[in-house]
N, C-alpha and C. Protein backbone atom coordinates (compact mmCIF):
# COMPACT_ATOMS: atom_id res chain seq x y z
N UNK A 1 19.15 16.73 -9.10
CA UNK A 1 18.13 16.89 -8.11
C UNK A 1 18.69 16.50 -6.76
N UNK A 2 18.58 17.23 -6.00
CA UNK A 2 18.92 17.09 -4.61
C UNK A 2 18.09 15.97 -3.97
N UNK A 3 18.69 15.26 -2.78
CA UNK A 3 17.93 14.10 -1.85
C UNK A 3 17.18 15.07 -1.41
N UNK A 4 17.26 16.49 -0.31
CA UNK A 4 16.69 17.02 0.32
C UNK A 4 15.31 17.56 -0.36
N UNK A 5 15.37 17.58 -1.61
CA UNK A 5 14.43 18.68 -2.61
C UNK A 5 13.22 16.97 -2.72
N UNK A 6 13.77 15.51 -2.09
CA UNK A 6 12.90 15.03 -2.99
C UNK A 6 11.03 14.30 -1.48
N UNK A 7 10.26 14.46 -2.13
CA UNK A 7 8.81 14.31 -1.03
C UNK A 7 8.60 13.29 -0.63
N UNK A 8 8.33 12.68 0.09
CA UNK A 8 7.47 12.18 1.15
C UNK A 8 6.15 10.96 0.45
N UNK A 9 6.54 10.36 0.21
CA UNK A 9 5.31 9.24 -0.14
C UNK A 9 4.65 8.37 0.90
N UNK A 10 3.69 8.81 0.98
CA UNK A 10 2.63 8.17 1.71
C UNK A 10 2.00 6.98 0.92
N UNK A 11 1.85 5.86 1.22
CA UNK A 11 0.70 4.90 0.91
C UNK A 11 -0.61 5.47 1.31
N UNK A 12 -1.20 4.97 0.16
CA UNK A 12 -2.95 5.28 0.00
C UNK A 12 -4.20 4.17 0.85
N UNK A 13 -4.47 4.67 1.86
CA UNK A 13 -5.59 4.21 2.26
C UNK A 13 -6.67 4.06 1.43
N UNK A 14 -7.89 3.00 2.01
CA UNK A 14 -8.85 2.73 1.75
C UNK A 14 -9.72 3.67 1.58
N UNK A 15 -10.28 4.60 2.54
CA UNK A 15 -10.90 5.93 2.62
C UNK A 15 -10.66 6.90 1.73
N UNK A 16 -9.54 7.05 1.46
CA UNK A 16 -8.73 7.90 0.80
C UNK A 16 -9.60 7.37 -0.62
N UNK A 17 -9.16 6.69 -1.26
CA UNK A 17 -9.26 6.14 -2.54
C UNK A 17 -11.05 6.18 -2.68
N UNK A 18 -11.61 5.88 -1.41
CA UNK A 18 -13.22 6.10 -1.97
C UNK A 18 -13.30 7.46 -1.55
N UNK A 19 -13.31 7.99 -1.09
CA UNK A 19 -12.82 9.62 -1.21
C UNK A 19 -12.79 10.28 -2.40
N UNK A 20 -11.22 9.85 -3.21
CA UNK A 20 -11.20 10.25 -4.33
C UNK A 20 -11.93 9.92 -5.50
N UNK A 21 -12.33 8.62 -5.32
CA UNK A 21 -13.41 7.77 -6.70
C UNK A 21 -14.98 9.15 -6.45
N UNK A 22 -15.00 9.58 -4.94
CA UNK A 22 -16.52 9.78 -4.90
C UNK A 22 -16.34 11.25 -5.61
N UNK A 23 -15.03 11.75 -5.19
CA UNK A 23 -15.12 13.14 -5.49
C UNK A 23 -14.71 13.68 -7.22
N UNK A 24 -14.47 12.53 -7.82
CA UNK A 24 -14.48 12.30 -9.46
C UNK A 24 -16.10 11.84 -10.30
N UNK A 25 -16.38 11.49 -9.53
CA UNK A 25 -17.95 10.55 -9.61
C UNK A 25 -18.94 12.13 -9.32
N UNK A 26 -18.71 12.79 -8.38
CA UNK A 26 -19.86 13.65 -8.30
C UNK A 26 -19.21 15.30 -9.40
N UNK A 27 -18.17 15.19 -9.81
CA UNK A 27 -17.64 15.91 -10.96
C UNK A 27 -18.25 15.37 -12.14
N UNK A 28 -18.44 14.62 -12.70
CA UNK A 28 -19.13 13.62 -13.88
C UNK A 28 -17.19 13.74 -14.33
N UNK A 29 -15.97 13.47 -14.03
CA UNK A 29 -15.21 13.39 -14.33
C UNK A 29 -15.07 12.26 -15.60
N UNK A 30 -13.99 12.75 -16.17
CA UNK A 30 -13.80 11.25 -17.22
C UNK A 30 -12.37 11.37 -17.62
N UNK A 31 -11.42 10.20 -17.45
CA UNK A 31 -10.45 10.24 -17.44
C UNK A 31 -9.92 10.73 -19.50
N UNK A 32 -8.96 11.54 -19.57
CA UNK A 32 -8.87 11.94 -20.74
C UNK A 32 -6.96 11.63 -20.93
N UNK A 33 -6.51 11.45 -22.29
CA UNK A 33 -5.30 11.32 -22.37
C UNK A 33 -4.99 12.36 -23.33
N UNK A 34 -4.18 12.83 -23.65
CA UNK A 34 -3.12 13.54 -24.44
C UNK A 34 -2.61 13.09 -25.05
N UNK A 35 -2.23 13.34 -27.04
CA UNK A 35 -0.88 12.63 -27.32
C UNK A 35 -0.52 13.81 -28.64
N UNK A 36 0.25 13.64 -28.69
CA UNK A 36 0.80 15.11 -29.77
C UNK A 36 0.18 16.61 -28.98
N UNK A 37 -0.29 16.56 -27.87
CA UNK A 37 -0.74 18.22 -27.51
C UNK A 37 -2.52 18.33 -27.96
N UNK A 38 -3.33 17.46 -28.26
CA UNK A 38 -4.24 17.26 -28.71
C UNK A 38 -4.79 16.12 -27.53
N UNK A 39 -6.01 16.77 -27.16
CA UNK A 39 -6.94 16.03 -25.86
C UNK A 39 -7.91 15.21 -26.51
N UNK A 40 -8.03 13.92 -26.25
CA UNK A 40 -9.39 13.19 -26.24
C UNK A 40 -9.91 12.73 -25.19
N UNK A 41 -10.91 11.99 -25.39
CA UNK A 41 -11.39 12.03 -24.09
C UNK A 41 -11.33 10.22 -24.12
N UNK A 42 -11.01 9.96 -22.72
CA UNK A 42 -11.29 8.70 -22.61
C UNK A 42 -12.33 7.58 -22.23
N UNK A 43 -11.85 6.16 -21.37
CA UNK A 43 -13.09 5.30 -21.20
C UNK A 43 -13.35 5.77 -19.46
N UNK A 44 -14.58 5.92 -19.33
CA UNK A 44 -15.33 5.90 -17.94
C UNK A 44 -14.67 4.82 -17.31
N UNK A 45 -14.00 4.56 -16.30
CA UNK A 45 -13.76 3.61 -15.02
C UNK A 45 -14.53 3.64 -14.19
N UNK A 46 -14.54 2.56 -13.78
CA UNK A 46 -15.57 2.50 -12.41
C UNK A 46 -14.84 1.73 -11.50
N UNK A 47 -14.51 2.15 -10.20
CA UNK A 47 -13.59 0.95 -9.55
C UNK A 47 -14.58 0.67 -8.22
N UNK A 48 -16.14 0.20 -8.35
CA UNK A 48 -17.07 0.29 -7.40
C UNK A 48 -16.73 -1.07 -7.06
N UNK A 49 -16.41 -2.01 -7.99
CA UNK A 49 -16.68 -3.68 -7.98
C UNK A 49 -15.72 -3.79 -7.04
N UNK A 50 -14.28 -3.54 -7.48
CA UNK A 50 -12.85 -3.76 -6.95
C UNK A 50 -12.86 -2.68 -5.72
N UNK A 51 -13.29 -2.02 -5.04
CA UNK A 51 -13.54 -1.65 -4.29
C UNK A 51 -14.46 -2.13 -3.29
N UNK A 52 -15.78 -2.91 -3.70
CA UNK A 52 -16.64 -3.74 -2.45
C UNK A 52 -15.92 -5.20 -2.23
N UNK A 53 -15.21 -5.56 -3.59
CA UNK A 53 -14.31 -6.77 -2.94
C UNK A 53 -13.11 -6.82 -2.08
N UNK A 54 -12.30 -5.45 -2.46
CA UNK A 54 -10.97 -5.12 -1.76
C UNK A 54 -11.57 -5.06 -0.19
N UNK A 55 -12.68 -4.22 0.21
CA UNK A 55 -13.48 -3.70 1.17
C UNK A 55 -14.14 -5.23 2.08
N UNK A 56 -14.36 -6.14 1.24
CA UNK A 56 -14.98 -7.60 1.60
C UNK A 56 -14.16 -8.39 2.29
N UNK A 57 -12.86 -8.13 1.60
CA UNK A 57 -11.88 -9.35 1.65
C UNK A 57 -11.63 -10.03 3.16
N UNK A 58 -12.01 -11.25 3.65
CA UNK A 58 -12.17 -11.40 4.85
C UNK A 58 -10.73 -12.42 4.92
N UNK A 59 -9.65 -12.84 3.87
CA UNK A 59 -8.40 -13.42 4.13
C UNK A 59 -7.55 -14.05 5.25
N UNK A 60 -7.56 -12.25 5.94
CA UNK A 60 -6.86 -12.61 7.24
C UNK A 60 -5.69 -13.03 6.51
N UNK A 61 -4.64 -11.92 5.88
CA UNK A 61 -3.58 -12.23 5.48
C UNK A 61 -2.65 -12.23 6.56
N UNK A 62 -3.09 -11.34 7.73
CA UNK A 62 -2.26 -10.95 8.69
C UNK A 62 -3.28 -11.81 10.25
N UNK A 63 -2.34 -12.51 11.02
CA UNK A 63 -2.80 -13.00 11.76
C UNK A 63 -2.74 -11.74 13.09
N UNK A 64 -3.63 -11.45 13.45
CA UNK A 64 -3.31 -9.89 14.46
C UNK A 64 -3.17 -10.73 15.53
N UNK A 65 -3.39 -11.75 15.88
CA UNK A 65 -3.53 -12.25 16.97
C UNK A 65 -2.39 -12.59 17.43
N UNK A 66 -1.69 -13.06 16.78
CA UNK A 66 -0.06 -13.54 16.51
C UNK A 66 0.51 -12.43 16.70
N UNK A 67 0.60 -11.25 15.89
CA UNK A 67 1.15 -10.03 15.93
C UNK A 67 1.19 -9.27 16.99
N UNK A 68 -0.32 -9.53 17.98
CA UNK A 68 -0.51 -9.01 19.33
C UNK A 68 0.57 -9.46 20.85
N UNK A 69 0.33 -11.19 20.21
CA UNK A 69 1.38 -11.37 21.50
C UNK A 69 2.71 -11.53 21.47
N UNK A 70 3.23 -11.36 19.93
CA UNK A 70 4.64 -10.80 19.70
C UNK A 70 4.81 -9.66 20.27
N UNK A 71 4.37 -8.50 19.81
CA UNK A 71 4.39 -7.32 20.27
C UNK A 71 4.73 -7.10 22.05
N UNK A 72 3.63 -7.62 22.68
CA UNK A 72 3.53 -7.86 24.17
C UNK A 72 4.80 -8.27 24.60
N UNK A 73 5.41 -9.91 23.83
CA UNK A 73 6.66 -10.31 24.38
C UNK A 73 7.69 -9.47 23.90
N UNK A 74 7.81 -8.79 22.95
CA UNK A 74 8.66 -8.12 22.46
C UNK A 74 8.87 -6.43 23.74
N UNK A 75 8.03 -5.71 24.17
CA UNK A 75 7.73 -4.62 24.97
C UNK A 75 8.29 -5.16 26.48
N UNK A 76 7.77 -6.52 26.62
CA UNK A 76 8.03 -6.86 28.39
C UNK A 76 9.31 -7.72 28.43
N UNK A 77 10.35 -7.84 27.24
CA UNK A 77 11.81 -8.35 27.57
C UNK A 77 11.58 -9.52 27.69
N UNK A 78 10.68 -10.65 26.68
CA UNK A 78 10.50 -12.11 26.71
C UNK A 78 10.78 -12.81 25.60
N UNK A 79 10.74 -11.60 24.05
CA UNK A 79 11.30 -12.31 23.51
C UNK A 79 12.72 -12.28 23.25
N UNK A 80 13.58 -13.80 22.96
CA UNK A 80 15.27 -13.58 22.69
C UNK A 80 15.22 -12.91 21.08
N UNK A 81 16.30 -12.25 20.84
CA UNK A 81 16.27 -11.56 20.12
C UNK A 81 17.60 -11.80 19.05
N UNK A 82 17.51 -12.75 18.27
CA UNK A 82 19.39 -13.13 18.10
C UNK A 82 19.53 -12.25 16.57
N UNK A 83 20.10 -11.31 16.79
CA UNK A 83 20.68 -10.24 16.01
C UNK A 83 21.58 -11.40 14.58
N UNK A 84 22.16 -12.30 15.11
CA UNK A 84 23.09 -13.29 14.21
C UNK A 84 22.39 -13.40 13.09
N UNK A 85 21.28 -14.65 13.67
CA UNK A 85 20.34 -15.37 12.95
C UNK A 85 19.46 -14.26 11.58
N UNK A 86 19.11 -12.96 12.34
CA UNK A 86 18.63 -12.04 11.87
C UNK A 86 18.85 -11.36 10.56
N UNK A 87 20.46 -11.26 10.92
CA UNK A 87 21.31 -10.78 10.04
C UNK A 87 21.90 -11.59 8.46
N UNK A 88 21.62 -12.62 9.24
CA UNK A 88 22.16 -13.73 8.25
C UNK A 88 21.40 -13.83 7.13
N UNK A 89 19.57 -14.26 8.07
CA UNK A 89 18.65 -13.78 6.54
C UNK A 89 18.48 -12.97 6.14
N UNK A 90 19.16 -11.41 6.48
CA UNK A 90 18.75 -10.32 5.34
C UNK A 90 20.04 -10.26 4.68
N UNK A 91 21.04 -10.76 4.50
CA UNK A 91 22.25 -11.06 3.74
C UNK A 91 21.52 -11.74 2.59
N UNK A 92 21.08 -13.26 3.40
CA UNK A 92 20.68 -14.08 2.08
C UNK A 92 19.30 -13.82 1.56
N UNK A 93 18.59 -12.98 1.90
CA UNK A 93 17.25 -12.34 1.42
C UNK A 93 17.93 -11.59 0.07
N UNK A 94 19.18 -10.48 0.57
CA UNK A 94 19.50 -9.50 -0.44
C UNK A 94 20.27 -10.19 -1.55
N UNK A 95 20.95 -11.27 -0.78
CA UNK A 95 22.00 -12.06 -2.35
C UNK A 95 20.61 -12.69 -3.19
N UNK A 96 19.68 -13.23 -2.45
CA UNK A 96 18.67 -14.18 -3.36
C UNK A 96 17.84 -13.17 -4.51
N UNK A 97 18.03 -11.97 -4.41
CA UNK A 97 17.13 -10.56 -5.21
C UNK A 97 18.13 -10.57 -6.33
N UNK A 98 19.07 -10.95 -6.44
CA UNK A 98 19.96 -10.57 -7.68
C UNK A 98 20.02 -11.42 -8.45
């Protein structure tokens, strides 16, 4: 298989995914498996729960606020930028994976 022949993966949004739950939901869809060439049918999912909690989640895993005035110093030439230091932890990021 060729690199060029291979697609494009997108990560799945939020929208997206209730999108797709709604447009399985108003099909009366039901997830079914296959095994020897012979169809059964499977168990009903519902991903309404894990969806109003994913949708809830008030965490704040990401501080935007922080992220905002990085950004700013980063655009107007304030923050230093040491390529060394940088480099060093994705060396020891990649040795620590093995």
């Amino acid at each position: 298989m060729s690199i060029d022949r291979t697609q494009k993966i997108t990560p799945a949004t939020l929208p997206e995914i209730r999108q797709s739950v709604a447009r399985r939901a108003d099909r009366g869809a039901t997830p079914t498996a296959s095994r020897s060439g012979s169809a059964r049918t499977g168990t009903r999912v519902s991903l309404n729960r894990q969806l109003q909690a994913f949708a809830a989640d008030d965490s704040q895993d990401i501080d935007y606020a922080r992220l905002d005035s990085i950004k700013s110093a980063l655009a107007a030439g304030e923050l230093p930028v040491d390529a060394d230091k940088i480099s060093r932890a994705l060396v020891a990021d990649m040795l620590s994976l093995n």
